[in-house]
N, C-alpha and C. Protein backbone atom coordinates (compact mmCIF):
# COMPACT_ATOMS: atom_id res chain seq x y z
N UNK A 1 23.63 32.65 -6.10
CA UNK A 1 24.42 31.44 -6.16
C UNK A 1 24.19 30.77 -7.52
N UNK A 2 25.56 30.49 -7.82
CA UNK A 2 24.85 29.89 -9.36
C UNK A 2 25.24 27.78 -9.32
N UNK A 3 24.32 27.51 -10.33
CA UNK A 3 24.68 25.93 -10.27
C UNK A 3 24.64 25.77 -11.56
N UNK A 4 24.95 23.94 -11.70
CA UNK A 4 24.93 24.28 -13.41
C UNK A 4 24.27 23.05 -13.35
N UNK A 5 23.36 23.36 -14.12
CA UNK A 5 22.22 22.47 -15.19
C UNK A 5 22.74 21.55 -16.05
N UNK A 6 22.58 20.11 -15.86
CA UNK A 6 23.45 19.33 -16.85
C UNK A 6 21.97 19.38 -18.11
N UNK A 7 22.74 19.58 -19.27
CA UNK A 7 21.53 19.59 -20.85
C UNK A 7 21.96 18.43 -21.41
N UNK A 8 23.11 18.06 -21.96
CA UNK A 8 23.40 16.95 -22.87
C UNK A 8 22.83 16.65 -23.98
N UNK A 9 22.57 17.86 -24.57
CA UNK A 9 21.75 17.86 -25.81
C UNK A 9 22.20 17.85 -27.49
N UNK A 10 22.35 17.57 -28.40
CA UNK A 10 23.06 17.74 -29.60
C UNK A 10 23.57 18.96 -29.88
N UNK A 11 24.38 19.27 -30.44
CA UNK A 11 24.46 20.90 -31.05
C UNK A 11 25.71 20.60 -32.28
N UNK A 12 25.46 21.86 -33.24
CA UNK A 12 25.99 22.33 -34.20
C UNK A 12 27.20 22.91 -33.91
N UNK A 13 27.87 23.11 -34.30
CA UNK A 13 29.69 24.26 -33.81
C UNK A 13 30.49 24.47 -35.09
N UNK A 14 30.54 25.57 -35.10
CA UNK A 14 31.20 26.02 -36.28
C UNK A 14 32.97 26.37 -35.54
N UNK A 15 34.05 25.61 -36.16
CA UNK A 15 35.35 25.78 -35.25
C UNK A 15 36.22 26.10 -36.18
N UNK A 16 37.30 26.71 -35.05
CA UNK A 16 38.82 27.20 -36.15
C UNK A 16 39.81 25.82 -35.81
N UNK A 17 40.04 25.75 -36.71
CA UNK A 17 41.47 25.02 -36.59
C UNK A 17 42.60 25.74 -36.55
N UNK A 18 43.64 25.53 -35.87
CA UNK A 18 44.83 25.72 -36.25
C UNK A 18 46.12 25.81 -35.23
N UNK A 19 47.10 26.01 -35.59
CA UNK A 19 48.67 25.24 -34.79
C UNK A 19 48.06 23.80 -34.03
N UNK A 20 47.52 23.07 -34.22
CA UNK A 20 46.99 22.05 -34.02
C UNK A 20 46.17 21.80 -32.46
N UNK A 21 45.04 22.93 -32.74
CA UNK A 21 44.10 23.27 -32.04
C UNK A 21 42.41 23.42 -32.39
N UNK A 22 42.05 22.99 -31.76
CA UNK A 22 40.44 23.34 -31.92
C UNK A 22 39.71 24.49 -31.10
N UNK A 23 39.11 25.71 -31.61
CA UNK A 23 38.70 26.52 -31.26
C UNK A 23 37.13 26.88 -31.36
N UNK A 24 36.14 26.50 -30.49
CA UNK A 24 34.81 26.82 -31.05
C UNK A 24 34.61 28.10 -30.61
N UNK A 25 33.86 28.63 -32.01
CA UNK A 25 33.70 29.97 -32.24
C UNK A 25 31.87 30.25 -32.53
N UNK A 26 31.03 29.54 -32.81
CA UNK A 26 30.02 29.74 -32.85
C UNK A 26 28.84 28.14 -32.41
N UNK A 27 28.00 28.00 -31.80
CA UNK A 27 27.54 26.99 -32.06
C UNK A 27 26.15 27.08 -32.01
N UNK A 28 25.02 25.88 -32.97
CA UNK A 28 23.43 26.25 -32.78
C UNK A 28 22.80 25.33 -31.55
N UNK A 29 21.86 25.55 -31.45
CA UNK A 29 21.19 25.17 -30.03
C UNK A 29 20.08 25.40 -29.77
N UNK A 30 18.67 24.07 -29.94
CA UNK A 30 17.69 24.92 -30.31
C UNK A 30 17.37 25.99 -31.49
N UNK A 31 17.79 25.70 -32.35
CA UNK A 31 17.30 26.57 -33.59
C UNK A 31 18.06 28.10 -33.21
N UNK A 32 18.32 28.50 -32.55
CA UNK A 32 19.17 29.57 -32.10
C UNK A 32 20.69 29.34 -32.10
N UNK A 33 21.15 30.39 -33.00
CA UNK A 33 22.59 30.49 -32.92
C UNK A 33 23.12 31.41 -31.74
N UNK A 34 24.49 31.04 -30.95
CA UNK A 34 25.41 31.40 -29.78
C UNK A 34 26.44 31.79 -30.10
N UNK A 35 27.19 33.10 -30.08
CA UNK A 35 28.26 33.56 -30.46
C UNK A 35 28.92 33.19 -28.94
N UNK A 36 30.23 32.57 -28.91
CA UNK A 36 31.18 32.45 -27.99
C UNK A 36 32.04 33.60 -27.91
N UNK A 37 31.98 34.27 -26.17
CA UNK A 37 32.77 35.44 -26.28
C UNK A 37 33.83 35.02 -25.91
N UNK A 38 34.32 33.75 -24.51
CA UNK A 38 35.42 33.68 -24.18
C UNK A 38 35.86 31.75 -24.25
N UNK A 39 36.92 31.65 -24.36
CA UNK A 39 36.96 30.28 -24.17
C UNK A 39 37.91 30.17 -22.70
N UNK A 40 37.33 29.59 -21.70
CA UNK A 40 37.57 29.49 -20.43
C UNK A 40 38.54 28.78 -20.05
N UNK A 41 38.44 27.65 -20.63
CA UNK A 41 39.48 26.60 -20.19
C UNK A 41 39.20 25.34 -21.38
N UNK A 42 39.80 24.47 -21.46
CA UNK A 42 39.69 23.22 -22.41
C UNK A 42 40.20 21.97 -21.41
N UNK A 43 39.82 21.20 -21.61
CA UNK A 43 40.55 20.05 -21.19
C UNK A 43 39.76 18.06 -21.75
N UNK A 44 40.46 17.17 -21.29
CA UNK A 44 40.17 16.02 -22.55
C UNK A 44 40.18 14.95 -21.52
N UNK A 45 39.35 14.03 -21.51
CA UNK A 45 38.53 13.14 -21.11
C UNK A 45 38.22 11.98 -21.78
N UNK A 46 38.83 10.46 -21.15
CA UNK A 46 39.18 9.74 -21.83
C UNK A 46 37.97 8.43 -20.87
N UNK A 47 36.74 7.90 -21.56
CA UNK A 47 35.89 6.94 -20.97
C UNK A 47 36.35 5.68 -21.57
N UNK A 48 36.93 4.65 -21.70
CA UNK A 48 37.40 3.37 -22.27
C UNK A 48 38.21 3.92 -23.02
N UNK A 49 37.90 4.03 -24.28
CA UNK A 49 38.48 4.45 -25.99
C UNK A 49 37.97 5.28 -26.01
N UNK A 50 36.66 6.08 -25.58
CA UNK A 50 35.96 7.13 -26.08
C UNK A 50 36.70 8.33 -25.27
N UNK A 51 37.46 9.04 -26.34
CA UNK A 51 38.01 10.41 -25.91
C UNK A 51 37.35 11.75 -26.29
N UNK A 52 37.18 11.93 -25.44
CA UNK A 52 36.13 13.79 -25.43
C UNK A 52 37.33 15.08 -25.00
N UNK A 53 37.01 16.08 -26.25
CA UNK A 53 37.05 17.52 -25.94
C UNK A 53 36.26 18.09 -25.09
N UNK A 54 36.62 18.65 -23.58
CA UNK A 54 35.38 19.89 -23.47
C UNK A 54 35.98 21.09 -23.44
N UNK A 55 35.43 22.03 -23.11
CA UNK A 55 35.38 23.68 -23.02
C UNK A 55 34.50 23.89 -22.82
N UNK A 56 35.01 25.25 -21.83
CA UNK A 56 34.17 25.86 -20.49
C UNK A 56 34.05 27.32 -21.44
N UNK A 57 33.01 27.96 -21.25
CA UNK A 57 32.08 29.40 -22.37
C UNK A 57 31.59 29.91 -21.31
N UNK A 58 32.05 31.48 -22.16
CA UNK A 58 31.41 32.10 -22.04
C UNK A 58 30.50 32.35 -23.13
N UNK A 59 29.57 32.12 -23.05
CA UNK A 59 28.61 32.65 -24.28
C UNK A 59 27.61 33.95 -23.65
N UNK A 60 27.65 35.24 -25.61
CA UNK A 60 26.98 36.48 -25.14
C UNK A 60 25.80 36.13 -24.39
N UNK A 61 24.63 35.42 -25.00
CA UNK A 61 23.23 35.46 -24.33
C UNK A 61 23.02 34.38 -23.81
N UNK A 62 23.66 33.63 -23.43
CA UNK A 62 23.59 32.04 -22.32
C UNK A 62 24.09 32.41 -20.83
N UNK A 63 25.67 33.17 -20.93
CA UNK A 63 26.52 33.15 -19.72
C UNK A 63 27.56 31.71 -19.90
N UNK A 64 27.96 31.44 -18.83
CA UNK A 64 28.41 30.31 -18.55
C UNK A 64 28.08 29.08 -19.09
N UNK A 65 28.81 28.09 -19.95
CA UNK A 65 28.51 26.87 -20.43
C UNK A 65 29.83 25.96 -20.40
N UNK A 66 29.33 24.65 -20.82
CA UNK A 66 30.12 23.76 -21.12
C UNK A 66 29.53 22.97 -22.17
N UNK A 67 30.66 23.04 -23.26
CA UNK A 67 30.34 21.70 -24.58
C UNK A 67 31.36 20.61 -24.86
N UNK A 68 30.66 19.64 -25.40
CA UNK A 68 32.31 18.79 -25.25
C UNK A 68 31.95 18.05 -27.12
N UNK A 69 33.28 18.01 -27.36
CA UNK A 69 33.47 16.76 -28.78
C UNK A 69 33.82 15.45 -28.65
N UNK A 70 33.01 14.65 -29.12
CA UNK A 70 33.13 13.21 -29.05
C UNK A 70 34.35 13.26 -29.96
N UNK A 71 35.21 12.63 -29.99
CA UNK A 71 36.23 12.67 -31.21
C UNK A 71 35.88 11.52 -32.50
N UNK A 72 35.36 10.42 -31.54
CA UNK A 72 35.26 9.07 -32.53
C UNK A 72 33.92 8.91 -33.11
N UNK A 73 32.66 9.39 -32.71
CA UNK A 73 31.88 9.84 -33.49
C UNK A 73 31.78 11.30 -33.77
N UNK A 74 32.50 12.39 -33.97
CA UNK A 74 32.92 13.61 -34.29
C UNK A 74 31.34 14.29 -34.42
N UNK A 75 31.04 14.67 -32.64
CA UNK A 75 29.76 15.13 -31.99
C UNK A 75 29.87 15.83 -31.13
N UNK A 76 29.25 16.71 -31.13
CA UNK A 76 28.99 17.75 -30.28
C UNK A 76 27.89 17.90 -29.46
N UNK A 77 28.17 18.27 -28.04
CA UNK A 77 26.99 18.02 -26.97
C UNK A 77 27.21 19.14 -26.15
N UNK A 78 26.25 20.19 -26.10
CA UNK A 78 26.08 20.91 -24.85
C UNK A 78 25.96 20.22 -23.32
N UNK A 79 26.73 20.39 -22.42
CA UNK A 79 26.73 19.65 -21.55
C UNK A 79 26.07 20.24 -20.55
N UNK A 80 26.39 21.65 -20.54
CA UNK A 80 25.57 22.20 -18.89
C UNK A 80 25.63 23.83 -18.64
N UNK A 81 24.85 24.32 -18.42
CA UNK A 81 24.49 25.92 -18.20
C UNK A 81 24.69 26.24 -16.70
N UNK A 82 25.29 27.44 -16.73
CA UNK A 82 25.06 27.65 -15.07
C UNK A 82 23.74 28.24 -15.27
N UNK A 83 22.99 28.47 -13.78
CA UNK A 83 22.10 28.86 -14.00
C UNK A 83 21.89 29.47 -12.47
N UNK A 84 21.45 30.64 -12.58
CA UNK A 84 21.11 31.49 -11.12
C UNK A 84 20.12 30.57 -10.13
N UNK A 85 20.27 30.80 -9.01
CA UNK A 85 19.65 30.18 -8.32
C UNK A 85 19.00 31.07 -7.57
């Protein structure tokens, strides 16, 4: 059974732009870099004014994740790992 671990921790992301899209393609974490194999889903999240990117990962050596972009302080946060139970 898997659950997911909320982290909420800072991270690095190296992204593509383009047709007026954001694509993360690599991000650091812990001093360790994460190659993203799949991008799962996206979707955008609006707290007062503060509007967030997330996306759902697959990452090679993590599995399952979620990261999201602050837009208005332009930040990146690992949000949560699945994790075997």
């Amino acid at each position: 059974m898997m659950r997911n671990e909320q982290i909420n921790e800072p991270i690095e992301v190296i992204v593509h732009f383009g047709s007026g899209k954001v694509r993360p393609l690599r991000f650091l974490w812990k001093g360790r870099a994460h190659r993203i194999n799949n991008v799962r889903g996206m979707w955008t999240t609006l707290e007062g004014r503060q509007k967030c990117h997330h996306f759902a990962l697959l990452v090679s050596d993590i599995g399952a994740c979620e990261i999201s972009l602050d837009v208005d302080k332009m930040s990146w946060l690992i949000n949560s790992v699945a994790i075997d139970n």
